[in-house]
C-alpha atoms as a PDB file:
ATOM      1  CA  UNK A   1      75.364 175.110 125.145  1.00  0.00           C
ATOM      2  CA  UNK A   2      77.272 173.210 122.520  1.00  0.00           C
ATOM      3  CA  UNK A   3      80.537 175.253 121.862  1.00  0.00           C
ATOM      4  CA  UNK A   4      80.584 174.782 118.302  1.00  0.00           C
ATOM      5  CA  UNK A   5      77.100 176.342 117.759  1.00  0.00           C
ATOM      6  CA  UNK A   6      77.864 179.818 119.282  1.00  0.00           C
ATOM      7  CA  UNK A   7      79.028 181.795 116.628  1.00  0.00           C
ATOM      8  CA  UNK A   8      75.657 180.562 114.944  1.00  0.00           C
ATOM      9  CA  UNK A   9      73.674 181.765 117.859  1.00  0.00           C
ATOM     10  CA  UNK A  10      75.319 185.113 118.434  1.00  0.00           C
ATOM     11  CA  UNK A  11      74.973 185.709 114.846  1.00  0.00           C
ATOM     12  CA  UNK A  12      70.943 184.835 114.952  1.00  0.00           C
ATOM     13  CA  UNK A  13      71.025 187.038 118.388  1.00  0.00           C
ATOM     14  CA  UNK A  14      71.802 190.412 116.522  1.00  0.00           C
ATOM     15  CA  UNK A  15      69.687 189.460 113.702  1.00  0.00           C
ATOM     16  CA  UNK A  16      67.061 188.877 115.794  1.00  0.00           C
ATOM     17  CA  UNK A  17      67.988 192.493 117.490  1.00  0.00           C
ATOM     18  CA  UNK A  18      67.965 194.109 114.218  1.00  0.00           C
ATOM     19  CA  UNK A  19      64.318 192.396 113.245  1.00  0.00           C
ATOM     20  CA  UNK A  20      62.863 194.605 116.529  1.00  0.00           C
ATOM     21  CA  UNK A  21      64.777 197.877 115.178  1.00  0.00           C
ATOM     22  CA  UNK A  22      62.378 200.124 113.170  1.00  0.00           C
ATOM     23  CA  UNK A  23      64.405 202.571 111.170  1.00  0.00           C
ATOM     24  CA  UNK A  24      65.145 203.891 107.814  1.00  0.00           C
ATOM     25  CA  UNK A  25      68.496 201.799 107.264  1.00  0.00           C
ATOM     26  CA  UNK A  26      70.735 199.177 109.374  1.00  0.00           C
ATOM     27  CA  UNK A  27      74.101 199.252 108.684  1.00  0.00           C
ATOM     28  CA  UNK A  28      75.668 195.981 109.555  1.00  0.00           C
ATOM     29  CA  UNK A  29      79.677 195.847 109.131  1.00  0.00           C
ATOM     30  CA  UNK A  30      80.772 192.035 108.898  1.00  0.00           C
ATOM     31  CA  UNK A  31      84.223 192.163 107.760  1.00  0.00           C
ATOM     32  CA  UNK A  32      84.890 193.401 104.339  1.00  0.00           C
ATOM     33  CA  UNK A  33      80.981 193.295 103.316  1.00  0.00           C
ATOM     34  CA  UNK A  34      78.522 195.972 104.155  1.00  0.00           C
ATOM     35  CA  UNK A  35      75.227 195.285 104.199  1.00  0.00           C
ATOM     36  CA  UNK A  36      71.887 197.273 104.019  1.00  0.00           C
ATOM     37  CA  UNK A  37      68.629 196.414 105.727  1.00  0.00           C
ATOM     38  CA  UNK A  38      65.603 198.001 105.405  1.00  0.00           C
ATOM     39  CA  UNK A  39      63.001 198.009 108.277  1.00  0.00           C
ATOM     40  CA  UNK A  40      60.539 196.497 106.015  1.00  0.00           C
ATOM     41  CA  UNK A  41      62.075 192.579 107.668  1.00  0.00           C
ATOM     42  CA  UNK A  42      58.480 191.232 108.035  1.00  0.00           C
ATOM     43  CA  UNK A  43      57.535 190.211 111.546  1.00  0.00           C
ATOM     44  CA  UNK A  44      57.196 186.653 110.357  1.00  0.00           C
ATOM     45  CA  UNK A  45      61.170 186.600 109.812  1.00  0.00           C
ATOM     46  CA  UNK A  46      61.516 187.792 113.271  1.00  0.00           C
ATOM     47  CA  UNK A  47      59.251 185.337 114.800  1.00  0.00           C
ATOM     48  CA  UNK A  48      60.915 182.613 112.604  1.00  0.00           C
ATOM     49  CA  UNK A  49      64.433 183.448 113.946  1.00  0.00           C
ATOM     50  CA  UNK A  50      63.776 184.518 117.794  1.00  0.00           C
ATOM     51  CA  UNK A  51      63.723 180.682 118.546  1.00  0.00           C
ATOM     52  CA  UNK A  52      67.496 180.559 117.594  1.00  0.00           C
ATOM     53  CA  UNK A  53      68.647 183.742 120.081  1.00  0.00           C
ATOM     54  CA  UNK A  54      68.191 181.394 123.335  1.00  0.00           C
ATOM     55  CA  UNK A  55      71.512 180.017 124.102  1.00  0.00           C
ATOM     56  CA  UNK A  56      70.418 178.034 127.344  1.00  0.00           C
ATOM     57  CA  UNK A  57      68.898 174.655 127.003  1.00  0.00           C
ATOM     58  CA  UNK A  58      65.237 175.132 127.623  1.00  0.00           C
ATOM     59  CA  UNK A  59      63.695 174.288 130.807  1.00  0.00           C
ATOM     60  CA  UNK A  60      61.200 171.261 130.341  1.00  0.00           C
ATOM     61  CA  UNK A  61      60.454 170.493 134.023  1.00  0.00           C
ATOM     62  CA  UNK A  62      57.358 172.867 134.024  1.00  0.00           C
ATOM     63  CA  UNK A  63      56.120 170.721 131.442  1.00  0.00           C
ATOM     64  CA  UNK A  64      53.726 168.229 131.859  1.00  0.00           C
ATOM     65  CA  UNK A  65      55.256 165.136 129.600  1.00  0.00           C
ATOM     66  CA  UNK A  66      52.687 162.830 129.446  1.00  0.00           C
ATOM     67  CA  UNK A  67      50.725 160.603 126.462  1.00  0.00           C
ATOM     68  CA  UNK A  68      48.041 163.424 125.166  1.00  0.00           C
ATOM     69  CA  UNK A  69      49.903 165.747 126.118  1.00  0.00           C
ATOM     70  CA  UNK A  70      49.276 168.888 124.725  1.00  0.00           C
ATOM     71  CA  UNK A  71      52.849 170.439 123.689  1.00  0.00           C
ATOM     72  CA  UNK A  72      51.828 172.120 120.504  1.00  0.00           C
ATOM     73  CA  UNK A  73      53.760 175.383 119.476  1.00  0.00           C
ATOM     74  CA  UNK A  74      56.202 175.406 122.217  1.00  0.00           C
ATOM     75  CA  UNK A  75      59.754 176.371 121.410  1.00  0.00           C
ATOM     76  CA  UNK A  76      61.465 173.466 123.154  1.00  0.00           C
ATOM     77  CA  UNK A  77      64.243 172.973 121.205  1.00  0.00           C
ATOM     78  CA  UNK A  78      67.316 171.446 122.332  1.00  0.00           C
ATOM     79  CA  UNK A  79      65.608 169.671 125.495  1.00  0.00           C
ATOM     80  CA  UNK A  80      65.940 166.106 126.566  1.00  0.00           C
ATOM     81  CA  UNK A  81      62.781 164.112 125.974  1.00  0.00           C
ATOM     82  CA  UNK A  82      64.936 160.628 125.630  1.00  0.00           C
ATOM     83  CA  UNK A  83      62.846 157.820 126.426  1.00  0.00           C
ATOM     84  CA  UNK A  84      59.713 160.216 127.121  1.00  0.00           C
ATOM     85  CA  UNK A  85      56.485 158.633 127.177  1.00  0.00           C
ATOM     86  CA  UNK A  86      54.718 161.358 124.880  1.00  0.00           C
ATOM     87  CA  UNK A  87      52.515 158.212 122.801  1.00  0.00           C
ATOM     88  CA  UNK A  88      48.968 160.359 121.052  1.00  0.00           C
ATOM     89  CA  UNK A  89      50.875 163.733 122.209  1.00  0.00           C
ATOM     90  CA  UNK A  90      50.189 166.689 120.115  1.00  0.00           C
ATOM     91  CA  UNK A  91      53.503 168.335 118.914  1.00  0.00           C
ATOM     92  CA  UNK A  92      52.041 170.186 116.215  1.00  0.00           C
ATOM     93  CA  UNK A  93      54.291 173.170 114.845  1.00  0.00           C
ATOM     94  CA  UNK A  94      56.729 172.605 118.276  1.00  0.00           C
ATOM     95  CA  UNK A  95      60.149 173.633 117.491  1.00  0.00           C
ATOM     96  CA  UNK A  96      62.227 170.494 118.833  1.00  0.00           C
ATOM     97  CA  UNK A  97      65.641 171.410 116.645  1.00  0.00           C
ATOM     98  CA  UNK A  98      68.374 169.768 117.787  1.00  0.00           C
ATOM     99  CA  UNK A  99      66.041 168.227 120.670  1.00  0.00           C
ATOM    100  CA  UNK A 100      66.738 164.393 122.324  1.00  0.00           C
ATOM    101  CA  UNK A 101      64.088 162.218 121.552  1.00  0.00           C
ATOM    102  CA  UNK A 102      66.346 159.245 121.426  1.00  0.00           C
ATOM    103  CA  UNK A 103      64.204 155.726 122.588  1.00  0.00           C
ATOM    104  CA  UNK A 104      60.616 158.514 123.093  1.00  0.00           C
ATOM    105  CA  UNK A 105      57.368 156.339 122.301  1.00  0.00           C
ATOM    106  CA  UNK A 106      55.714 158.978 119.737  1.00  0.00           C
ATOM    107  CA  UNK A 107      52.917 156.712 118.482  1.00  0.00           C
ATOM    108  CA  UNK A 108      50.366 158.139 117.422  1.00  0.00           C
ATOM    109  CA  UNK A 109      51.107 161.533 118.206  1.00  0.00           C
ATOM    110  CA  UNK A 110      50.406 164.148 116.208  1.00  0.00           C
ATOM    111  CA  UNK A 111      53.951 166.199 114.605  1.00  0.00           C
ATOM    112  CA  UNK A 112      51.995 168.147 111.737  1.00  0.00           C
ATOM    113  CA  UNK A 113      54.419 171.517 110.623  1.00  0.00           C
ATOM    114  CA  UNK A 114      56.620 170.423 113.605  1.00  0.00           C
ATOM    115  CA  UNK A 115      60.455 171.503 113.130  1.00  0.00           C
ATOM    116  CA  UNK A 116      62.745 169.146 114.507  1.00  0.00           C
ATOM    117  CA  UNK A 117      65.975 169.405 112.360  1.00  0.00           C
ATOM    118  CA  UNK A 118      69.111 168.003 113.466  1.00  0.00           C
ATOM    119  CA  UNK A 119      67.243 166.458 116.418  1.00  0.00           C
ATOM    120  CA  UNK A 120      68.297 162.884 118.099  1.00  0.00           C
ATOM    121  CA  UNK A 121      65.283 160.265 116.711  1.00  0.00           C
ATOM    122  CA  UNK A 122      67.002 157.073 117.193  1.00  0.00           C
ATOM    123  CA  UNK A 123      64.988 154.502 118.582  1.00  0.00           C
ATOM    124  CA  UNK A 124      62.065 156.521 118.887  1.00  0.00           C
ATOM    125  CA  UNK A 125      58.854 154.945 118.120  1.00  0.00           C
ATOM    126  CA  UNK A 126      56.791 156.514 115.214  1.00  0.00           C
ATOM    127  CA  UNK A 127      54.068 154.486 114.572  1.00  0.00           C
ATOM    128  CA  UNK A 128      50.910 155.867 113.261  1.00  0.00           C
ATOM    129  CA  UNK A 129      52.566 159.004 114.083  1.00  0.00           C
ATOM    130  CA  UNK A 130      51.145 162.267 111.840  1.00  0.00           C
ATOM    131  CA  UNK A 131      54.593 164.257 110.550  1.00  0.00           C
ATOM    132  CA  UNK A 132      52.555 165.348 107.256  1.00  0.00           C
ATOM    133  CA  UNK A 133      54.792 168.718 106.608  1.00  0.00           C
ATOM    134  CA  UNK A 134      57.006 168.243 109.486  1.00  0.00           C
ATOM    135  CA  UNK A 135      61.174 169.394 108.584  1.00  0.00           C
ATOM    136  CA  UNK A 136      62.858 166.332 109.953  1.00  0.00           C
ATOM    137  CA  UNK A 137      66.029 166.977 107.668  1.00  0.00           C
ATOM    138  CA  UNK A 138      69.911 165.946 109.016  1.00  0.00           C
ATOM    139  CA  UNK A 139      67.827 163.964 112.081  1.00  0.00           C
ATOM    140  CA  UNK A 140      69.201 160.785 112.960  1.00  0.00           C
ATOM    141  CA  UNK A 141      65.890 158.197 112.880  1.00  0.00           C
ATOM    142  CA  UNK A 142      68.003 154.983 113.336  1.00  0.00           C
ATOM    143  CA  UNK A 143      66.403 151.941 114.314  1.00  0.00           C
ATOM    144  CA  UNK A 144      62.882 154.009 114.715  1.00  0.00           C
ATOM    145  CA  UNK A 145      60.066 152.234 114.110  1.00  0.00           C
ATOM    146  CA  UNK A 146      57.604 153.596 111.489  1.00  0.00           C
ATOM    147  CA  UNK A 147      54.668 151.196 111.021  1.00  0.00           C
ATOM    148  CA  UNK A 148      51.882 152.891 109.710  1.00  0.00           C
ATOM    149  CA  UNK A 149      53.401 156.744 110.324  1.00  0.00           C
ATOM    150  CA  UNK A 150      52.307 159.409 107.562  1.00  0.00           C
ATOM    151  CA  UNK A 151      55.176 161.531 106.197  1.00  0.00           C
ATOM    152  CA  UNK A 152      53.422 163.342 103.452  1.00  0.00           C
ATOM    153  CA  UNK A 153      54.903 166.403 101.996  1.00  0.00           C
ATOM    154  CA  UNK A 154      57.445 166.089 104.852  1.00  0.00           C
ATOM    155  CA  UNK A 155      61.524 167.641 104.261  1.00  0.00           C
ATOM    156  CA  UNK A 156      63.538 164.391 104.970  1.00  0.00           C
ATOM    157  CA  UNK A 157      66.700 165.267 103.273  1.00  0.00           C
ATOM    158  CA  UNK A 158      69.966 164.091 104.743  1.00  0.00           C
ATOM    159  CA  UNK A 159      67.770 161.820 107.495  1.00  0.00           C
ATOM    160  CA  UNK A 160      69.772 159.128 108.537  1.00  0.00           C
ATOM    161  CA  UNK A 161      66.963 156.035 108.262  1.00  0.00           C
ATOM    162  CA  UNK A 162      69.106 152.926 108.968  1.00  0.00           C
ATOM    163  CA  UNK A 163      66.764 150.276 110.148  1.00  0.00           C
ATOM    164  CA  UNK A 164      65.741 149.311 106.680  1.00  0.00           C
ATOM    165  CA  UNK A 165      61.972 149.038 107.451  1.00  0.00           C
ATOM    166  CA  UNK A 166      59.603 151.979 105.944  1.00  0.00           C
ATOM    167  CA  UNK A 167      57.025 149.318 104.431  1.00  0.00           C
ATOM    168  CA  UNK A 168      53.509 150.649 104.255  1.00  0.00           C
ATOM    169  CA  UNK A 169      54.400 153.870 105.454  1.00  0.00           C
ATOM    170  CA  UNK A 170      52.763 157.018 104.008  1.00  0.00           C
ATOM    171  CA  UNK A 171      55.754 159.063 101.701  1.00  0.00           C
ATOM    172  CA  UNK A 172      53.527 160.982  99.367  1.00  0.00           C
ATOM    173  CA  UNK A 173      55.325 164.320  98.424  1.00  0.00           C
ATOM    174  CA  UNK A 174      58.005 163.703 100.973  1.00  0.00           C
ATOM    175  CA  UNK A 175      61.846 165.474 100.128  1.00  0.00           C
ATOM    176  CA  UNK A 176      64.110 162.466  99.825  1.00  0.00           C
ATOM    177  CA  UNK A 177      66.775 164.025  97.583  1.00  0.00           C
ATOM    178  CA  UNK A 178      70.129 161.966  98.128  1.00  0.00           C
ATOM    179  CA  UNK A 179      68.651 160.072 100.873  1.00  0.00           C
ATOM    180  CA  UNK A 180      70.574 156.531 101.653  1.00  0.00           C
ATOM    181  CA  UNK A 181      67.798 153.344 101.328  1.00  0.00           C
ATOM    182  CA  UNK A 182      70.080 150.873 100.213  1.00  0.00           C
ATOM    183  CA  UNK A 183      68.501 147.146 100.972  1.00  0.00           C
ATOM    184  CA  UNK A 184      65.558 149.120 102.864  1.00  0.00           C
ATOM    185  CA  UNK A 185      62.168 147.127 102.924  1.00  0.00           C
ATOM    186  CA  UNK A 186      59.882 149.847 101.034  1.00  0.00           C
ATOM    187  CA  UNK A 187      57.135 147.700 100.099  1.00  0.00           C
ATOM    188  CA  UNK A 188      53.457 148.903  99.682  1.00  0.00           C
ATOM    189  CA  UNK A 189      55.268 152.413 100.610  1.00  0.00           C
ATOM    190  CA  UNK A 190      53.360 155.197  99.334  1.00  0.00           C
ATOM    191  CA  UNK A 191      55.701 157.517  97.164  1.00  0.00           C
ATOM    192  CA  UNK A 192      53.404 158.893  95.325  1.00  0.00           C
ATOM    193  CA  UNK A 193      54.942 162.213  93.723  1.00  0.00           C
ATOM    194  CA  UNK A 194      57.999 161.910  96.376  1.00  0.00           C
ATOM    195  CA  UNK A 195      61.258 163.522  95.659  1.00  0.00           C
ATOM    196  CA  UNK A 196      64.047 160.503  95.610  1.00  0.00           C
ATOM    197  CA  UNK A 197      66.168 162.496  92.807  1.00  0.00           C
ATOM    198  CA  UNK A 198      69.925 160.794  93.220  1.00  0.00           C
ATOM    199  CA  UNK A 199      68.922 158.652  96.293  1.00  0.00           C
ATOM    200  CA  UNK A 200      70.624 155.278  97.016  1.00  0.00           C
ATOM    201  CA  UNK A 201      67.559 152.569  96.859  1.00  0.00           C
ATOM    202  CA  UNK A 202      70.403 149.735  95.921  1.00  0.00           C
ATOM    203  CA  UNK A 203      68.669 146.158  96.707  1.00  0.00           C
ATOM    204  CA  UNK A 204      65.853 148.058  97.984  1.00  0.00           C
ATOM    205  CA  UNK A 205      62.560 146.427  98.015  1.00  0.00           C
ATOM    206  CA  UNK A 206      59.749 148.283  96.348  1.00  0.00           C
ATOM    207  CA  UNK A 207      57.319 145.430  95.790  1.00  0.00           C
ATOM    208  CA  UNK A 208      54.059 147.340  95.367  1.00  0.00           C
ATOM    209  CA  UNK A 209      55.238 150.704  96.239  1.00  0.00           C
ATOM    210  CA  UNK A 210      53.073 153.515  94.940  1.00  0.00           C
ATOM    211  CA  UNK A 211      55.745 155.555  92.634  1.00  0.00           C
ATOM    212  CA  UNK A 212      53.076 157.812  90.841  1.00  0.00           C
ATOM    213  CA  UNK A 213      55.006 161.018  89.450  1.00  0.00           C
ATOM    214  CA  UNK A 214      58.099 160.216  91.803  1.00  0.00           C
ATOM    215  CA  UNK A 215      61.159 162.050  90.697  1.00  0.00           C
ATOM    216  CA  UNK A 216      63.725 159.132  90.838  1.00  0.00           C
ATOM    217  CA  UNK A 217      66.538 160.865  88.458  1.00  0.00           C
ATOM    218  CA  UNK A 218      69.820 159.514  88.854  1.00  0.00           C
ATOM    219  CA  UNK A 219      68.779 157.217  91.376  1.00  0.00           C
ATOM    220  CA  UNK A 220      71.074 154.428  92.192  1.00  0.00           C
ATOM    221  CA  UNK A 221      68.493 151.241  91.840  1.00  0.00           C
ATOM    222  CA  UNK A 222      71.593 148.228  91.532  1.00  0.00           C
ATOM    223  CA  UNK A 223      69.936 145.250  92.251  1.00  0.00           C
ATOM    224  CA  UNK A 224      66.166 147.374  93.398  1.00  0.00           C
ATOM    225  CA  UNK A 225      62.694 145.143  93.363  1.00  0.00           C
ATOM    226  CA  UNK A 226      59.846 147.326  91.835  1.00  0.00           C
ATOM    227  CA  UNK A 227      58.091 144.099  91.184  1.00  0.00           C
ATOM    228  CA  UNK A 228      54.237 145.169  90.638  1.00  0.00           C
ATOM    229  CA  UNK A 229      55.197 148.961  91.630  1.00  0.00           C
ATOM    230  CA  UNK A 230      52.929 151.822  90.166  1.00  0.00           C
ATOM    231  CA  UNK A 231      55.405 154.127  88.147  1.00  0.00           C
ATOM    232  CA  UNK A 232      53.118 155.789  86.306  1.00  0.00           C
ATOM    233  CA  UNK A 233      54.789 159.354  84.668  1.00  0.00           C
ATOM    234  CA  UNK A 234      57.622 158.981  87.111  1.00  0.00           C
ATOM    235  CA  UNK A 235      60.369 160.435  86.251  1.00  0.00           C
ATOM    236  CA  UNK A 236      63.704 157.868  85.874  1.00  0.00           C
ATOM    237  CA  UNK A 237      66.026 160.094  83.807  1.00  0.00           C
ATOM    238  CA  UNK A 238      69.454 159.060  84.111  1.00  0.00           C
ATOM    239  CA  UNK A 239      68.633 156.029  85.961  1.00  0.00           C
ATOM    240  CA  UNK A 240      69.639 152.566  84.454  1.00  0.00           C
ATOM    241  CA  UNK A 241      66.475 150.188  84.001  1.00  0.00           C
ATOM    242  CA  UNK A 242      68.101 146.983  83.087  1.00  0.00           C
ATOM    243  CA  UNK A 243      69.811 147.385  86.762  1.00  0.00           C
ATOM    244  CA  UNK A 244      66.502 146.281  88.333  1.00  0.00           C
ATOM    245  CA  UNK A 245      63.776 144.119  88.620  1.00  0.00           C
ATOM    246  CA  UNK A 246      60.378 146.140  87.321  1.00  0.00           C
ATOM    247  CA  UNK A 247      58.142 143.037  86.419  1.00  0.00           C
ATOM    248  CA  UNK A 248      54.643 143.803  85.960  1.00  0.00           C
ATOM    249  CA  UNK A 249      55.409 147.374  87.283  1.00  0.00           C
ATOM    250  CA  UNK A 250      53.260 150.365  85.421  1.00  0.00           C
ATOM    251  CA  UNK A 251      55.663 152.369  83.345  1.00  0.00           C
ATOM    252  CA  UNK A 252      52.769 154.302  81.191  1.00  0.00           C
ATOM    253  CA  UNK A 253      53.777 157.615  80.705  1.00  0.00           C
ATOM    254  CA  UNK A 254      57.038 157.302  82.329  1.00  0.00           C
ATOM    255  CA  UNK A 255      60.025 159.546  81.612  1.00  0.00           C
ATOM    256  CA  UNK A 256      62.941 157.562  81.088  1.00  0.00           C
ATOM    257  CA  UNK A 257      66.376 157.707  78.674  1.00  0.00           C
ATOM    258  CA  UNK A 258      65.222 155.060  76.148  1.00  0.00           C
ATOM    259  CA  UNK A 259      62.202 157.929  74.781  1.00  0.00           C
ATOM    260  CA  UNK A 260      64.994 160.472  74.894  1.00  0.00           C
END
């Protein structure tokens, strides 16, 4: 256990004891705040916190890890799956927070509503992968390879993505707020209706990219290709256009300073 995580822990541990109290009022004394809970904490809160209570790495060598296998729902955070062979595994809705999946092959495995925050991604291979809804925020994906992966409606705020390679791959909907892309290779890149509000895509290539109703305020595009890109009602307040290149690009119905 990580020493600079247990104050977060213990304080999840008697939340987690209060969720399985049933009373009229809990009284919970933190200092020079006093705070009231009713009973009426849902049991979805409970069952969303209990994975945080646990604070010994969890034991993985009763698990079969193996490509197809079937690790769906399993509350595995924090384990060591570097270099695991998990290729057309299903790790749908698996809790894998803070988990080490440095250098796994996850192709074509299924990560649908998986949480794996803060985990260890670099290396790992992600191609054709399904993360559609998956919260990969604050993981470190460095040098992983994404060909062909689908991270629709995914939460991939503060990722670290250095590698600079995310053409073709599926973005629709995805949380990209303040995400770093400089000089990334985003061409043909789905981003339809993605959420790039104040990200860094300086000298980023978006030849081609699908931009449809993208929220790309205060982006930084210095020196950005959008050369034949679809950015159609997207929305580029605060952004300077005469920074990039947006020849032949679809700007119809696009919100941008100049209409202001």
């Amino acid at each position: 256990m990580r020493t600079d995580r247990l104050g977060f822990y213990q304080f999840w541990m008697v939340f987690w004891v209060l969720c399985k109290i049933h009373g009229a009022y809990i009284t919970i004394d933190s200092g020079d705040t006093t705070q009231q809970l009713t009973s009426e904490i849902t049991n979805n809160v409970c069952a969303e916190t209990q994975f945080m209570i646990d604070e010994d790495q969890p034991d993985v060598s009763d698990i079969d890890i193996h490509p197809g296998a079937d690790l769906s729902g399993l509350e595995i955070h924090e384990a060591d799956l570097a270099n695991a062979n998990l290729q057309n595994a299903n790790l749908s809705n698996t809790n894998l927070v803070y988990a080490d999946l440095s250098e796994a092959d996850l192709s074509y495995s299924n990560l649908q509503n998986s949480y794996i925050r803060f985990a260890d991604l670099t290396g790992v291979n992600l191609s054709h992968a399904n993360a559609s809804n998956a919260d990969l925020s604050d993981s470190d994906l460095e040098d992983a390879y994404f060909r062909g992966a689908n991270f629709e409606n995914a939460d991939l705020r503060g990722v670290n993505f250095q590698g600079r390679y995310l053409d073709g791959v599926n973005l629709k909907g995805a949380k990209l707020r303040e995400v770093d892309l400089e000089g990334f290779l985003l061409e043909n890149a789905n981003l339809e209706g993605a959420g790039l509000a104040m990200a860094n895509l300086t000298d980023a290539n978006l030849r081609n990219a699908n931009l449809v109703d993208t929220d790309l305020r205060y982006a930084d595009i210095q020196n950005a290709d959008f050369r034949n890109a679809n950015l159609k009602e997207a929305d580029l307040s605060g952004v300077d256009l005469t920074e990039a290149t947006f020849e032949n690009s679809n700007l119809e119905e696009a919100i941008t300073d100049s209409e202001e």
